[in-house]
N, C-alpha and C. Protein backbone atom coordinates (compact mmCIF):
# COMPACT_ATOMS: atom_id res chain seq x y z
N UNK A 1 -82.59 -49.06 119.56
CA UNK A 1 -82.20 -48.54 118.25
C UNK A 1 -81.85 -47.06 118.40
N UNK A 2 -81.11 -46.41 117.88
CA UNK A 2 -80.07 -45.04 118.07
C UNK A 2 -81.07 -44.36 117.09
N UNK A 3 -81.22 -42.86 117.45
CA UNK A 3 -82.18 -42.07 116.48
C UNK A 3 -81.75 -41.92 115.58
N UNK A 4 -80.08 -42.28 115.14
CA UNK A 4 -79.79 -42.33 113.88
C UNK A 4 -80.50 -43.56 112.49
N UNK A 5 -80.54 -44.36 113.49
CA UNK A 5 -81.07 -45.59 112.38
C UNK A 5 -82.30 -45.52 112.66
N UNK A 6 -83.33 -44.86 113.43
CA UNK A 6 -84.28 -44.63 113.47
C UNK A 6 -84.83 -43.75 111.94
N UNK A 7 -84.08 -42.73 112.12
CA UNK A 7 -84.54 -41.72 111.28
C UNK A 7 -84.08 -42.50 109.61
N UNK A 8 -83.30 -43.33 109.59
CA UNK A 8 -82.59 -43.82 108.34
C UNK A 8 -84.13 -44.81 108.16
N UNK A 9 -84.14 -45.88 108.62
CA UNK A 9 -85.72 -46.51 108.55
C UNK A 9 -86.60 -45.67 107.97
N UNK A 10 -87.08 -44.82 108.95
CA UNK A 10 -88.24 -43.53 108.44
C UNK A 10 -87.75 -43.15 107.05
N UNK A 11 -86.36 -42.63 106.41
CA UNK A 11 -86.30 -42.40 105.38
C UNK A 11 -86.80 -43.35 104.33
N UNK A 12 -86.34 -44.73 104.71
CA UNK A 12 -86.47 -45.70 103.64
C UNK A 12 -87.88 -46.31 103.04
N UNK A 13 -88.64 -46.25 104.58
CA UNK A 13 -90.13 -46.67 104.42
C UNK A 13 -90.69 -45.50 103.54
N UNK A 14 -90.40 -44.49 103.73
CA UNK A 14 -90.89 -43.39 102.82
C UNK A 14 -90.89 -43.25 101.38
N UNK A 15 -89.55 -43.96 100.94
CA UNK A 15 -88.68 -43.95 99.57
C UNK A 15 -89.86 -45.05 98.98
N UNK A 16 -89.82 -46.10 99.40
CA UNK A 16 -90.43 -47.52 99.21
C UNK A 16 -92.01 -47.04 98.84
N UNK A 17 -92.83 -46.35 100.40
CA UNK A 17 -94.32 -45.89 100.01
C UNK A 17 -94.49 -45.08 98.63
N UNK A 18 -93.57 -44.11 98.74
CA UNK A 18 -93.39 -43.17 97.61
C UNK A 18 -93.40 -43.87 95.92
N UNK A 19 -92.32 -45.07 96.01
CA UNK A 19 -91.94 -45.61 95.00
C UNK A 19 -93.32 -46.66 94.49
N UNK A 20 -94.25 -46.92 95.82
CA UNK A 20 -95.41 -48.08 95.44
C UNK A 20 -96.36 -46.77 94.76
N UNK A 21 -96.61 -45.99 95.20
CA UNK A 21 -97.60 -44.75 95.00
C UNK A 21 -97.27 -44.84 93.51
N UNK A 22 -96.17 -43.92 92.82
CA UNK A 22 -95.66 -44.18 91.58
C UNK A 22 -95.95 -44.82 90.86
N UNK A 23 -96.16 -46.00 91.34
CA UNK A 23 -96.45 -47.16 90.10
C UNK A 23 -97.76 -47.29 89.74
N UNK A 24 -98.43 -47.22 90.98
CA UNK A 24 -99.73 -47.88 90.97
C UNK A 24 -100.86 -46.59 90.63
N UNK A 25 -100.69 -44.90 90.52
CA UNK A 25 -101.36 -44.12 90.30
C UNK A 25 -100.86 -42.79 89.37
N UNK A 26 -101.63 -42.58 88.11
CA UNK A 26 -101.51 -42.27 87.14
C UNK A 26 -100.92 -40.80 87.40
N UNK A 27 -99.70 -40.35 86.49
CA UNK A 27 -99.46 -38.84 86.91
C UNK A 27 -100.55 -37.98 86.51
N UNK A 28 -100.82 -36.90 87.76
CA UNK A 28 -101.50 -35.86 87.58
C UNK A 28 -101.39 -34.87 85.90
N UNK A 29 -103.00 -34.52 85.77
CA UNK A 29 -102.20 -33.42 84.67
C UNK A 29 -102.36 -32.20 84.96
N UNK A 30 -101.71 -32.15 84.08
CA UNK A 30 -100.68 -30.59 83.98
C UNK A 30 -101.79 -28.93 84.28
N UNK A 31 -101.55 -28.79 85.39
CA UNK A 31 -102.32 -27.00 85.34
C UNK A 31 -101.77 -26.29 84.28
N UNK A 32 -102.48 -25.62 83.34
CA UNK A 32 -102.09 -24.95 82.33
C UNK A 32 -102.74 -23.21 82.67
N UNK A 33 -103.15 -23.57 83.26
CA UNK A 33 -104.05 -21.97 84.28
C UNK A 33 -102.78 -20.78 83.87
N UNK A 34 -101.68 -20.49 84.01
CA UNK A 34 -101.10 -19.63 83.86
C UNK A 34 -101.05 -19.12 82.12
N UNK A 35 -101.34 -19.60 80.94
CA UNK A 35 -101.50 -20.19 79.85
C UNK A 35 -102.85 -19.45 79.48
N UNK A 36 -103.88 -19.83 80.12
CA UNK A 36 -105.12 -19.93 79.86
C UNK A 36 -106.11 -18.41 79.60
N UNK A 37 -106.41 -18.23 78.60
CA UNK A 37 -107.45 -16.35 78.29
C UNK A 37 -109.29 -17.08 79.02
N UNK A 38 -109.16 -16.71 79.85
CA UNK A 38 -110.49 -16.60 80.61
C UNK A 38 -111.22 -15.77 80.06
N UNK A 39 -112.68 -16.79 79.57
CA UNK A 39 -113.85 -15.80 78.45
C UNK A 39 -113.52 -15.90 77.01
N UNK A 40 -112.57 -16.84 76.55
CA UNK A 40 -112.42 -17.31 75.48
C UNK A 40 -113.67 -18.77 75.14
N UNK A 41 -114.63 -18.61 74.19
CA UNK A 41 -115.59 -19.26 74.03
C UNK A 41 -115.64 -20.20 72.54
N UNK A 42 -116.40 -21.15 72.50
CA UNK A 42 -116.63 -21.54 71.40
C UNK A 42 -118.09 -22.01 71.58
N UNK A 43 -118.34 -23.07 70.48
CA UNK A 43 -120.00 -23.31 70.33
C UNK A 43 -120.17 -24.07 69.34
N UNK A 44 -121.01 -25.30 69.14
CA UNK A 44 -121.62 -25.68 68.15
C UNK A 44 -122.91 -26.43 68.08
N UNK A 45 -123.72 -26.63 67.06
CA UNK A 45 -125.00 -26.69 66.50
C UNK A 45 -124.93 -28.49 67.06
N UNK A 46 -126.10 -28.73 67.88
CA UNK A 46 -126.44 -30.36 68.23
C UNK A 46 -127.43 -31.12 67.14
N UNK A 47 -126.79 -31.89 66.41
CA UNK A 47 -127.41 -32.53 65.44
C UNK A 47 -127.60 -34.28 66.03
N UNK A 48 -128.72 -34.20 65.28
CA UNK A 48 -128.73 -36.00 66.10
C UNK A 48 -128.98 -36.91 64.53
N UNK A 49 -129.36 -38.15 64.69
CA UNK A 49 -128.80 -39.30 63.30
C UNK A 49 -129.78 -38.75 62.14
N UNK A 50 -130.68 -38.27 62.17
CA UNK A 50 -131.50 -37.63 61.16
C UNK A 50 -130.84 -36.44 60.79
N UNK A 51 -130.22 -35.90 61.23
CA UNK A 51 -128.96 -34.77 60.91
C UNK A 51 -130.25 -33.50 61.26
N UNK A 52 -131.40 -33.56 61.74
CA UNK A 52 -132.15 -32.56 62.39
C UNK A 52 -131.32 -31.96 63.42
N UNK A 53 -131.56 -30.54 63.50
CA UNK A 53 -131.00 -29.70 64.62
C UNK A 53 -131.68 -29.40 65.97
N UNK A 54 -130.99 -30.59 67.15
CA UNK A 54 -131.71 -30.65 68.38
C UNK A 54 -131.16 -29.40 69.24
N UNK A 55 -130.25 -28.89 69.24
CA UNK A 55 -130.00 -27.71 69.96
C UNK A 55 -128.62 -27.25 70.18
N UNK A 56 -127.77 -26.94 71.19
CA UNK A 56 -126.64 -26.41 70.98
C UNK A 56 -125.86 -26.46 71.87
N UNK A 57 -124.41 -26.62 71.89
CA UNK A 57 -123.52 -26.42 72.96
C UNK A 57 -122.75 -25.41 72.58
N UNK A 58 -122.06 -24.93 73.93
CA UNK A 58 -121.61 -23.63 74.22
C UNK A 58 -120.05 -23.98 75.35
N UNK A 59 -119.34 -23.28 75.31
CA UNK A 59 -117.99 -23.25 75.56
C UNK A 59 -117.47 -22.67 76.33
N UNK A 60 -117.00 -22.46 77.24
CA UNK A 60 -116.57 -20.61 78.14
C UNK A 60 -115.31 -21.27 78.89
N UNK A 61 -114.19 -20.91 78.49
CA UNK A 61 -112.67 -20.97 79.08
C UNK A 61 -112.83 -20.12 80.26
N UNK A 62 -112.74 -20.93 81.68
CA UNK A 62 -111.98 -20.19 83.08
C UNK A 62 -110.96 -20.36 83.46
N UNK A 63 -110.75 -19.82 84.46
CA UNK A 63 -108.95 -19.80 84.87
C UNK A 63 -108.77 -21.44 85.02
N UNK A 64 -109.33 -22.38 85.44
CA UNK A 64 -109.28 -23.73 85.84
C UNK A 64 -110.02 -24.97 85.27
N UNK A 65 -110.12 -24.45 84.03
CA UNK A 65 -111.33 -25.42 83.16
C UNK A 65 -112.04 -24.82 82.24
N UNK A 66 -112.85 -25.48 81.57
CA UNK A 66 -113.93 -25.19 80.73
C UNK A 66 -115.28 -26.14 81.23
N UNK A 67 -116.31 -24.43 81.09
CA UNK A 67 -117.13 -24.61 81.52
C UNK A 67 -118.39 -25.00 80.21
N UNK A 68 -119.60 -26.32 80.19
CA UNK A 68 -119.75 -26.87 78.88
C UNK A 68 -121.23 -26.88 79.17
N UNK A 69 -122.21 -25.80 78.31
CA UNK A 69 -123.48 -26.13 78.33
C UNK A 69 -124.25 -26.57 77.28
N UNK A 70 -125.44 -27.45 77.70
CA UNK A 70 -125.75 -27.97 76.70
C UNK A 70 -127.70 -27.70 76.43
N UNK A 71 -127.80 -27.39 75.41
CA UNK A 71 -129.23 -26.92 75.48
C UNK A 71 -129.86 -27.78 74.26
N UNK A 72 -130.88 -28.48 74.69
CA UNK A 72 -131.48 -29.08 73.30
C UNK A 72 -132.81 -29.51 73.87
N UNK A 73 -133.87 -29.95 72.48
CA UNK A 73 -135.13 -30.80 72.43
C UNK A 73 -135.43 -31.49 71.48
N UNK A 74 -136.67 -32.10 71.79
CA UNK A 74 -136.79 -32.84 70.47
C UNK A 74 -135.98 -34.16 70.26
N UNK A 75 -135.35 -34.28 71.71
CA UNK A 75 -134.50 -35.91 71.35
C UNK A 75 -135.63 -37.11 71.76
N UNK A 76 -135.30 -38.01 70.53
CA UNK A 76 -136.09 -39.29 70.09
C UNK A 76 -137.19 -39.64 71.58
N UNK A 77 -137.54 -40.62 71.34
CA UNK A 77 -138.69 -41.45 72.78
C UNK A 77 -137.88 -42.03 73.43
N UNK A 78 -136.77 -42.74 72.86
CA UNK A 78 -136.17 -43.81 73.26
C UNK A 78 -135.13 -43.57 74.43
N UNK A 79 -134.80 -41.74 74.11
CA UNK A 79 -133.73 -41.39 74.63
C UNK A 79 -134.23 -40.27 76.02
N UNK A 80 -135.36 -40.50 76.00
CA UNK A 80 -135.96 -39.82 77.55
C UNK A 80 -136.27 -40.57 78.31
N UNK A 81 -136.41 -39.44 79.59
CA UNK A 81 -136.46 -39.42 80.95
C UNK A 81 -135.13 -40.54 81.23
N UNK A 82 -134.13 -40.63 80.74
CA UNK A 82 -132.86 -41.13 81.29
C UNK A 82 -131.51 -40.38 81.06
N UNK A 83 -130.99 -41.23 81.68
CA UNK A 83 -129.20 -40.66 81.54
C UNK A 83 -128.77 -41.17 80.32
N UNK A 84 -127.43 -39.92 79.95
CA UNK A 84 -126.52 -40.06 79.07
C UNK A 84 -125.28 -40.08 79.46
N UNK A 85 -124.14 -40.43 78.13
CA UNK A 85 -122.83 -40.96 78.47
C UNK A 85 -122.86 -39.84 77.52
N UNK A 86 -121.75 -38.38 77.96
CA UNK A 86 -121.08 -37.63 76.78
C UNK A 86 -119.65 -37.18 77.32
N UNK A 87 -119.21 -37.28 75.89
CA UNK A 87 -117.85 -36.99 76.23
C UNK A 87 -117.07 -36.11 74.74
N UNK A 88 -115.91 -35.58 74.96
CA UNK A 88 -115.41 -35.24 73.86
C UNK A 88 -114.37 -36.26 73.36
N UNK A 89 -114.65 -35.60 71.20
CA UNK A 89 -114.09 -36.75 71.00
C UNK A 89 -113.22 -35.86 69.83
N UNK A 90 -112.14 -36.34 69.12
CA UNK A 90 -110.80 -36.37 68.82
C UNK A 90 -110.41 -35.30 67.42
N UNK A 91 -111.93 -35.30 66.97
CA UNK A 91 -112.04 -34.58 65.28
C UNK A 91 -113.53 -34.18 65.46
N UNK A 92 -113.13 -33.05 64.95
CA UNK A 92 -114.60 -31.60 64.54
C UNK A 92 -115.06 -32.25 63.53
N UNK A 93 -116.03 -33.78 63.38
CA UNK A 93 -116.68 -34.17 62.09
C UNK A 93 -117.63 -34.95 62.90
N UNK A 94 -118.76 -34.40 62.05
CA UNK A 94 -120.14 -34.79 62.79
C UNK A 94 -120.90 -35.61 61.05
N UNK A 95 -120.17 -35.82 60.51
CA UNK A 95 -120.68 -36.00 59.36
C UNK A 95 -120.89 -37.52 59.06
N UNK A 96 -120.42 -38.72 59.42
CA UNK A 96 -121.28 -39.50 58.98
C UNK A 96 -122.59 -40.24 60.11
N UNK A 97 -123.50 -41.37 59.40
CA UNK A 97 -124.79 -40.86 60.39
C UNK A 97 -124.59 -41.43 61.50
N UNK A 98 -123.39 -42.29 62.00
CA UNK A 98 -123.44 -42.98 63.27
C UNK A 98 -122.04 -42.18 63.69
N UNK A 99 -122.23 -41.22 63.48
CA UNK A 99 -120.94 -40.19 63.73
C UNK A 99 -119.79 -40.51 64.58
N UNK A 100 -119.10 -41.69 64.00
CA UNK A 100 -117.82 -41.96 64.27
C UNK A 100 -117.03 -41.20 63.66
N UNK A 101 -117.15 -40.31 62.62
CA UNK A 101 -116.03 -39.34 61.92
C UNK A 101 -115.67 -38.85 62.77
N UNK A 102 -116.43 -38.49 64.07
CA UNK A 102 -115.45 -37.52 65.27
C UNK A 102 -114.24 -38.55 65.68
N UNK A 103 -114.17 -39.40 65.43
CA UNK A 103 -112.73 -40.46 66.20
C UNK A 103 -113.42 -40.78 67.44
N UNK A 104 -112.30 -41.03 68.12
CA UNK A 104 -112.45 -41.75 69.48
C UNK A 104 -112.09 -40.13 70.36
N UNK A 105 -111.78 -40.75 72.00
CA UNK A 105 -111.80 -39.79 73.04
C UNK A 105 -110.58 -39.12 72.47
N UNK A 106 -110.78 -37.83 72.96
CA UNK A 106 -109.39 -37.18 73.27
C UNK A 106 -108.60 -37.53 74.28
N UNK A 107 -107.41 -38.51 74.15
CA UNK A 107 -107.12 -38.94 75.21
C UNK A 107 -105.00 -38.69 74.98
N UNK A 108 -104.94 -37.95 74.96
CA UNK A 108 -103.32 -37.99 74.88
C UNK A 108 -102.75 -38.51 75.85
N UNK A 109 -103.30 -38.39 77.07
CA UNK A 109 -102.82 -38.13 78.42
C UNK A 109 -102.72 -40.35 78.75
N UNK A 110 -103.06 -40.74 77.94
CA UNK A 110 -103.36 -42.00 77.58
C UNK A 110 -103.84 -42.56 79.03
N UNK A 111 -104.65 -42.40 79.62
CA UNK A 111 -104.99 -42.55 81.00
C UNK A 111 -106.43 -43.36 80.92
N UNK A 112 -107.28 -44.27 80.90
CA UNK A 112 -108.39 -45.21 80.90
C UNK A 112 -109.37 -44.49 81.28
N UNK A 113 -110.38 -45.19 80.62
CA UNK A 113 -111.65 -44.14 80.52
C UNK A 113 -112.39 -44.30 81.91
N UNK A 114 -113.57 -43.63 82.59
CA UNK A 114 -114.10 -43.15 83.65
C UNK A 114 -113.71 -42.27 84.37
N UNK A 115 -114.52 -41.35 85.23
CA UNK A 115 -114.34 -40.73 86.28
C UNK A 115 -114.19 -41.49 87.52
N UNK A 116 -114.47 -42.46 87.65
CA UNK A 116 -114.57 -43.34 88.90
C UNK A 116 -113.23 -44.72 88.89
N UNK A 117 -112.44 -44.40 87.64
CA UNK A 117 -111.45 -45.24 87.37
C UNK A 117 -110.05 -45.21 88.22
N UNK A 118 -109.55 -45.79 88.85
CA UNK A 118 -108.42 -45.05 89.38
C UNK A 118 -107.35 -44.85 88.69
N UNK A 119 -107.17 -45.46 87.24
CA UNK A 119 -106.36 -45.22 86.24
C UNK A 119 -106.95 -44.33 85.25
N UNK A 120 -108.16 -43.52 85.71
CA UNK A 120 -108.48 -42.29 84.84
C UNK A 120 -108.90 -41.06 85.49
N UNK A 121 -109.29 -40.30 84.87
CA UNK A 121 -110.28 -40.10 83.83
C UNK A 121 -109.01 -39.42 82.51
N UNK A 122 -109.95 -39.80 81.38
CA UNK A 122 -109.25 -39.26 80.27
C UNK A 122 -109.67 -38.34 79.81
N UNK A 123 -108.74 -37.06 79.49
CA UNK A 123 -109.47 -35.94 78.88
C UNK A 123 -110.93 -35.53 78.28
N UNK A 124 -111.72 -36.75 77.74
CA UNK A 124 -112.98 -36.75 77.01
C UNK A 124 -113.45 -37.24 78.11
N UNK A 125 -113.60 -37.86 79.69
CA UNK A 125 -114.63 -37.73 80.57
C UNK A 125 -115.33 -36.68 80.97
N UNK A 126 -116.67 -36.86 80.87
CA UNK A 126 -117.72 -35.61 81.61
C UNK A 126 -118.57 -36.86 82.32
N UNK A 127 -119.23 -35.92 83.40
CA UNK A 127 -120.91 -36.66 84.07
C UNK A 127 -121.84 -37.17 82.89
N UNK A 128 -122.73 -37.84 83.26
CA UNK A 128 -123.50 -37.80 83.15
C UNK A 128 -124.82 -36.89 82.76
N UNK A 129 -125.28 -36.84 81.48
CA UNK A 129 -126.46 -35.78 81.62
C UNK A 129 -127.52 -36.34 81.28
N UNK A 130 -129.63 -35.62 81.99
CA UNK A 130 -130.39 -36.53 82.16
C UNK A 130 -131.21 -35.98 81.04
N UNK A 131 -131.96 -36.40 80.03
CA UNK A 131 -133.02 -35.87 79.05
C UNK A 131 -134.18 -36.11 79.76
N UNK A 132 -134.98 -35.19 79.50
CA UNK A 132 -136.03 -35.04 80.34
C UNK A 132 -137.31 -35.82 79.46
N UNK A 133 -138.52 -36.13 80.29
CA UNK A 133 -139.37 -36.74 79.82
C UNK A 133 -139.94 -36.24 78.61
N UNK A 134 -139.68 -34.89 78.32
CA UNK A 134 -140.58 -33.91 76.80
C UNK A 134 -139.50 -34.09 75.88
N UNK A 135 -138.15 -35.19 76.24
CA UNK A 135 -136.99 -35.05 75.65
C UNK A 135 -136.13 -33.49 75.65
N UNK A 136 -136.23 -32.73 76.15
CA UNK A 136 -135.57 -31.50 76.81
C UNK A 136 -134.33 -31.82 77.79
N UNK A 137 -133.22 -31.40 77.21
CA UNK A 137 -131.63 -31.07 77.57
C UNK A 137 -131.52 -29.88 78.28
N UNK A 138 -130.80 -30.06 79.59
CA UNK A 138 -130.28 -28.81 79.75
C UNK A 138 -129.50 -29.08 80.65
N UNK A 139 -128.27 -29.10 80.66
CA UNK A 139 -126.89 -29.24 81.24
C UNK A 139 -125.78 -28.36 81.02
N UNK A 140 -125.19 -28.47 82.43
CA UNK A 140 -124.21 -27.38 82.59
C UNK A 140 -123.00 -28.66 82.97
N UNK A 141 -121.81 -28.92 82.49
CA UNK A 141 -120.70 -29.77 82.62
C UNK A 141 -119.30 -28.85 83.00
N UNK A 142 -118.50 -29.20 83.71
CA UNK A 142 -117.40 -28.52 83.84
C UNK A 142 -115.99 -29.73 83.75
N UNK A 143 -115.32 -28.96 83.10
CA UNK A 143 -113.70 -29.60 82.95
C UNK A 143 -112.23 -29.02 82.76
N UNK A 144 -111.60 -29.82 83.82
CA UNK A 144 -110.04 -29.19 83.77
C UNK A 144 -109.20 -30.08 82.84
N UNK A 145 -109.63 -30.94 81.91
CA UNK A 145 -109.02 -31.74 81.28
C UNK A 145 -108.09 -31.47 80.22
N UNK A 146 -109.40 -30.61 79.39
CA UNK A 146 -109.26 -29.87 78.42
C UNK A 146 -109.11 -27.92 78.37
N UNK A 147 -108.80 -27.80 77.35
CA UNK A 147 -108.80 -25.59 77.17
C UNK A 147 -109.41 -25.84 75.62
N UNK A 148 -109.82 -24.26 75.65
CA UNK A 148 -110.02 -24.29 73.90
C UNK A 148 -109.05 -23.98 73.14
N UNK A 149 -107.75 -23.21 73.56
CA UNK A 149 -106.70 -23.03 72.65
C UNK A 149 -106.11 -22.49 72.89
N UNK A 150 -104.84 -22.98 72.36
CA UNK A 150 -103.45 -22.33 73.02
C UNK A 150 -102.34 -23.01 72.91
N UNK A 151 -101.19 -23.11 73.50
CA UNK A 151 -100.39 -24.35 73.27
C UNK A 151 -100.85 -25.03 73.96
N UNK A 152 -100.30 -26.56 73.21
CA UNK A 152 -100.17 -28.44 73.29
C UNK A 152 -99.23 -28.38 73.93
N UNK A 153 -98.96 -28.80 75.20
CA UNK A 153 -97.98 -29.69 75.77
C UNK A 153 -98.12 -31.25 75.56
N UNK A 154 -98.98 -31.84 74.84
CA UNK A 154 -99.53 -33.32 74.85
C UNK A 154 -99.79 -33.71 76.09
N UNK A 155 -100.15 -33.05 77.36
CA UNK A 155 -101.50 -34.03 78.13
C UNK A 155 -102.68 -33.33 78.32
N UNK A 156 -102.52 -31.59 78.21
CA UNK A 156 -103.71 -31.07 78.63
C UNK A 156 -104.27 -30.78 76.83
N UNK A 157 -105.33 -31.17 76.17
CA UNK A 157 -105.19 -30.31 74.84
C UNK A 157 -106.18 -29.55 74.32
N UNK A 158 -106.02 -28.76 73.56
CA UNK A 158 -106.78 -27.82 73.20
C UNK A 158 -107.56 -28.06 72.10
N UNK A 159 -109.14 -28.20 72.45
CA UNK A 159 -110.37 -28.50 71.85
C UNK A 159 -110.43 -27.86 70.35
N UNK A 160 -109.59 -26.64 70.07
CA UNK A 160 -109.75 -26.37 69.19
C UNK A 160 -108.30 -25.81 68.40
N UNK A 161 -107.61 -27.32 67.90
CA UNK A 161 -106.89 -27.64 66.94
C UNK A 161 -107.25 -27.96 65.50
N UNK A 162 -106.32 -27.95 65.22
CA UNK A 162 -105.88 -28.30 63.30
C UNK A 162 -107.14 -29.03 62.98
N UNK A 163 -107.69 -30.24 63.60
CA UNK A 163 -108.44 -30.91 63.56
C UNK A 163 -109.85 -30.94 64.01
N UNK A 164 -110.24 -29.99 64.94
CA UNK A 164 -111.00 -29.88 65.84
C UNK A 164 -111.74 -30.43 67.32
N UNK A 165 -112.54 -30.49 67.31
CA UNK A 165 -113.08 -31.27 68.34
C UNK A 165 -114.98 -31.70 68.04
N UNK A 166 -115.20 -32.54 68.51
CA UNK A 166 -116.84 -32.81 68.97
C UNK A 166 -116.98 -33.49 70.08
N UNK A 167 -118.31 -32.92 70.64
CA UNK A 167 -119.11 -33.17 71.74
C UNK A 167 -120.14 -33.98 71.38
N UNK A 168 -120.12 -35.13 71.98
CA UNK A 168 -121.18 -36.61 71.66
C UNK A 168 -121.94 -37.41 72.49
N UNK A 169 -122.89 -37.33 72.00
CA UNK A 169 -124.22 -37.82 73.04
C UNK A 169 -124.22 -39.11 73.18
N UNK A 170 -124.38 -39.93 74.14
CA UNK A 170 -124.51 -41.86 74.13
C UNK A 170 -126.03 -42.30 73.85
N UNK A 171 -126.04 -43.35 73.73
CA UNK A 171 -127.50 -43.70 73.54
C UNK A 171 -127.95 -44.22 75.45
N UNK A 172 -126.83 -44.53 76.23
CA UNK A 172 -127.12 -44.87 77.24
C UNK A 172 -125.86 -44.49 78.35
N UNK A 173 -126.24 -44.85 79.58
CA UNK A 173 -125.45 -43.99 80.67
C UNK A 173 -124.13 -44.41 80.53
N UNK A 174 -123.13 -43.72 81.25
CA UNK A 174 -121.62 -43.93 80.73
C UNK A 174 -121.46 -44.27 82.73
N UNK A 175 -120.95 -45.92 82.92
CA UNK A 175 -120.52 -46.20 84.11
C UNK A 175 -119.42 -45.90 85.19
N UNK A 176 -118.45 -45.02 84.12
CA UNK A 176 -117.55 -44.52 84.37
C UNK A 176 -116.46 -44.94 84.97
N UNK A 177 -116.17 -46.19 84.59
CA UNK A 177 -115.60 -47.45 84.62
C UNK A 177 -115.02 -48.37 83.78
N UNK A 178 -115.79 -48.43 83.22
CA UNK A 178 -115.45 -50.20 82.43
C UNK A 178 -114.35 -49.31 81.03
N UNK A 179 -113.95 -50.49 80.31
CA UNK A 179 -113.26 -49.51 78.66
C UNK A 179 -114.56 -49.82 78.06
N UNK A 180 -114.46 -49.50 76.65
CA UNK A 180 -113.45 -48.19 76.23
C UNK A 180 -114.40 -46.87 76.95
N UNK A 181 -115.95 -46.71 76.65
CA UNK A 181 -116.66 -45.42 77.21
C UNK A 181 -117.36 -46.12 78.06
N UNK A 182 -117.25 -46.60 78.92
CA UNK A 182 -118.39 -47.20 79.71
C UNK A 182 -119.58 -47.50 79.79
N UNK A 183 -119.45 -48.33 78.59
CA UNK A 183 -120.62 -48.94 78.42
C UNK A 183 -121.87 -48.49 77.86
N UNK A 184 -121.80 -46.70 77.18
CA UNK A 184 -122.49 -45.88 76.88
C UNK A 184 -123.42 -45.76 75.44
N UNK A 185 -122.79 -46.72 74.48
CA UNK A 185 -123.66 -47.58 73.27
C UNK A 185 -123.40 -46.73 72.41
N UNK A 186 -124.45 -46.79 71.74
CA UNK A 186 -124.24 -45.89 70.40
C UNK A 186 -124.05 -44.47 70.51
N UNK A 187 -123.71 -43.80 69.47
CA UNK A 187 -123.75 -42.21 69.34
C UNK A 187 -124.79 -41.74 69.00
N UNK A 188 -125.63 -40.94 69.95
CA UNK A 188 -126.90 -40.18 69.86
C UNK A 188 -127.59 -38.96 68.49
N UNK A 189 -126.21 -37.90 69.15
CA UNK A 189 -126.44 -36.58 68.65
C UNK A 189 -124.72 -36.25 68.88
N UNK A 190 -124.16 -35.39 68.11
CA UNK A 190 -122.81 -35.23 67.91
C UNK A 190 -122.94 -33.08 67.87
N UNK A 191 -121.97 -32.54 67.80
CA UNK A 191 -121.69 -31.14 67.66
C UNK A 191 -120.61 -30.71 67.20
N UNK A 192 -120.22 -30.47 66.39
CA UNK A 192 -118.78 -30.06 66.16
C UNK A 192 -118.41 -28.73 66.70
N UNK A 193 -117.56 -28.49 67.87
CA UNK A 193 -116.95 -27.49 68.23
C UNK A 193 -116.14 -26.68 67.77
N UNK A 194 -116.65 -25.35 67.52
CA UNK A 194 -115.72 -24.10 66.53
C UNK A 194 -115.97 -23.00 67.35
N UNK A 195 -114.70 -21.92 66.61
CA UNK A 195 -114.94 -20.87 67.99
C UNK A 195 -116.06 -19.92 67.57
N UNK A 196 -116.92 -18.91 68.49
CA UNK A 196 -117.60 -18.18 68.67
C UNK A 196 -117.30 -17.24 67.79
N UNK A 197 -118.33 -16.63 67.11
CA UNK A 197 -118.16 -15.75 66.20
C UNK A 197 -118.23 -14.04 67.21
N UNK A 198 -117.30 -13.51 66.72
CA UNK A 198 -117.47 -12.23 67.63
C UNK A 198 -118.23 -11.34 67.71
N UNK A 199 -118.72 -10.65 68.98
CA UNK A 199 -120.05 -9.76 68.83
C UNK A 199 -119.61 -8.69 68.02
């Protein structure tokens, strides 16, 4: 075979791998890093189904994500010494008691739920976080999914739109796999995310 049709082959197998890749794995999203005010914060109050105030999340925009902590106590018997499924979800409403008013995931990017999915993760995936046996929270989460604000291109979006955002606790671990949240059950404790009031 002549290195001409050699190299023509090599092109084609390439076109073909390229073209299977395409199909079968979800487009990347969008770096918005050039976009992004690093130290831009938000925060809100963790309420759980008794609408009692278990503690608080906190917000901090970096060049490559948002960084998401979570501080609380006082969550139920039922819901210690194990893992949780949390994720963000679509509307700043923590208001009715099985707090579906927040909607579903933030998911523009329309990509299937889990971290471990190969057709995801969708904007509202985070880890896993563990409540401790005294029922005591304390988690630090990080994500490039989402920003807190700025322009919408519709795949990366900003937590704090027209509508808002909330951060929502599962009653059980999120597999990070299966639809719609992996398997993560009811809604725990909810937060509605708003921005930081200035020092």
């Amino acid at each position: 075979m002549s290195k001409f049709n050699t190299a023509l082959l090599l092109a084609v197998s390439g076109l073909a791998v390229s073209a299977c890749s395409a199909e079968s794995t979800p487009a990347p999203i969008a770096n918005k890093a050039n976009e992004l005010v690093p130290g831009a914060s938000a925060s809100g109050e963790l309420i759980g189904r008794d609408r009692s105030t278990l503690g608080s999340v906190s917000l901090t925009q970096g060049s490559s994500g948002v960084l998401i902590r979570i501080e609380a106590s006082g969550l139920s018997e039922d819901a210690r010494g194990a893992w949780h499924g949390v994720h963000l979800h679509s509307v700043g409403d923590c208001s009715n008691e099985d707090f579906t008013s927040s909607s579903g995931h933030i998911n523009p990017s329309m990509r299937q739920h889990g971290l471990l999915n190969a057709f995801g993760p969708d904007n509202a995936d985070l880890s896993n976080i563990w409540v401790a046996e005294d029922g005591s929270l304390h988690a630090e989460l990080h994500t490039t999914r989402v920003f807190l604000e700025g322009p919408d291109d519709g795949t990366l979006p900003a937590l704090l739109d027209g509508d808002g955002s909330a951060l929502v606790i599962h009653a059980g671990p999120d597999d990070q796999t299966s639809q719609p949240i992996g398997g993560a059950g009811a809604r725990i404790a909810c937060a509605v995310i708003m921005t930081s009031s200035a020092d």
